[in-house]
Protein backbone atom coordinates (compact mmCIF):
# COMPACT_ATOMS: atom_id res chain seq x y z
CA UNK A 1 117.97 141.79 74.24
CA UNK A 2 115.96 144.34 72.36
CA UNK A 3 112.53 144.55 72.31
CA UNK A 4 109.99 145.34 68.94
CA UNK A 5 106.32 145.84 69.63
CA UNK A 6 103.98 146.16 66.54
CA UNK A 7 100.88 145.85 64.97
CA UNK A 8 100.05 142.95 62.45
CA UNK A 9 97.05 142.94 59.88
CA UNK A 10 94.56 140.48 61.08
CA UNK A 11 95.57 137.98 57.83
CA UNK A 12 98.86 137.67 59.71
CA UNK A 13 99.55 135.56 62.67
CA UNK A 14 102.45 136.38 65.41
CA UNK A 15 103.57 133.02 64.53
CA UNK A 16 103.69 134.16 60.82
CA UNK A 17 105.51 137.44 61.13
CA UNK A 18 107.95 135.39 63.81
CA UNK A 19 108.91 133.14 61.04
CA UNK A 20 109.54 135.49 58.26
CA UNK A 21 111.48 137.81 60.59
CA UNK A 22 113.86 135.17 61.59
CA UNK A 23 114.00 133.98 57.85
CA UNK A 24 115.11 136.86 56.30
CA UNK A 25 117.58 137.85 59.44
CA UNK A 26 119.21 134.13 58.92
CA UNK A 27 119.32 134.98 55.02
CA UNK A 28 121.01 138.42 55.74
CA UNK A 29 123.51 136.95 58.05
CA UNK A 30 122.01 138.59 61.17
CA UNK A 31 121.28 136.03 62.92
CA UNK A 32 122.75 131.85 63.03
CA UNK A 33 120.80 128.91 62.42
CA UNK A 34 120.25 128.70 65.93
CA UNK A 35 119.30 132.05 66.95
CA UNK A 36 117.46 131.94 63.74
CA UNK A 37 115.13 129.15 64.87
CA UNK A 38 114.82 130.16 68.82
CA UNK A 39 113.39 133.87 67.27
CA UNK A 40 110.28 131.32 65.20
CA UNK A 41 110.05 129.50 68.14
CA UNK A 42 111.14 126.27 66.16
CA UNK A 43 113.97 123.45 67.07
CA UNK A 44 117.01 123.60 64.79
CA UNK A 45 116.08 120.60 62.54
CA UNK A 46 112.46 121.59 62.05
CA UNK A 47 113.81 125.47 61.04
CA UNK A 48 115.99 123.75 58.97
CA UNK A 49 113.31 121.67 57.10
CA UNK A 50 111.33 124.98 57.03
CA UNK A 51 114.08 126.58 54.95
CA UNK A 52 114.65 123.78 52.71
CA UNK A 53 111.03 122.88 51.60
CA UNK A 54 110.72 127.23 51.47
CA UNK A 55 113.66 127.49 49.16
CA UNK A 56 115.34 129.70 50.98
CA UNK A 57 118.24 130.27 48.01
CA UNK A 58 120.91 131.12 50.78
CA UNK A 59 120.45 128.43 52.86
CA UNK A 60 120.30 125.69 50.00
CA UNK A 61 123.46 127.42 48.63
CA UNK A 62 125.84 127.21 51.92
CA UNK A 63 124.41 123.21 52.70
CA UNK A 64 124.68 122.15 49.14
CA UNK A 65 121.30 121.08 49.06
C-alpha cells in the first residue's frame, strides 16, 4: 500500500481531507465502494448515506437514486 504524507491548513481536519480523498477516488472509479469507505474510515452503509445526502452525481446515477 502506498503511503501520502502532507500538510493540511488548520480549517481542515484529517478526517476532512480523508473523506474528500476517498470521495472523489470512488467518483473517478479509483477506488470501490468498499475501499472507498475503509480510506474515510467509515462502514459501507454510513459512506453510502454520506454520498447520497452529498449528492455525489455519480453515485446517485449508478444506484438510481
Amino acid at each position: 500500500m502506498n503511503q501520502l504524507t502532507i500538510e493540511l491548513p488548520p480549517n481542515i481536519s484529517i478526517e476532512e481531507a480523508q473523506l474528500l480523498l476517498a470521495v472523489k477516488l470512488f467518483e473517478t472509479g479509483k477506488l470501490s465502494l468498499g475501499q472507498a469507505a475503509k480510506l474515510a474510515h467509515y462502514s459501507k452503509r454510513t459512506f453510502i448515506d454520506l454520498l447520497v445526502n452529498n449528492k455525489i452525481p455519480d453515485f446517485l446515477k449508478k444506484s438510481g437514486i
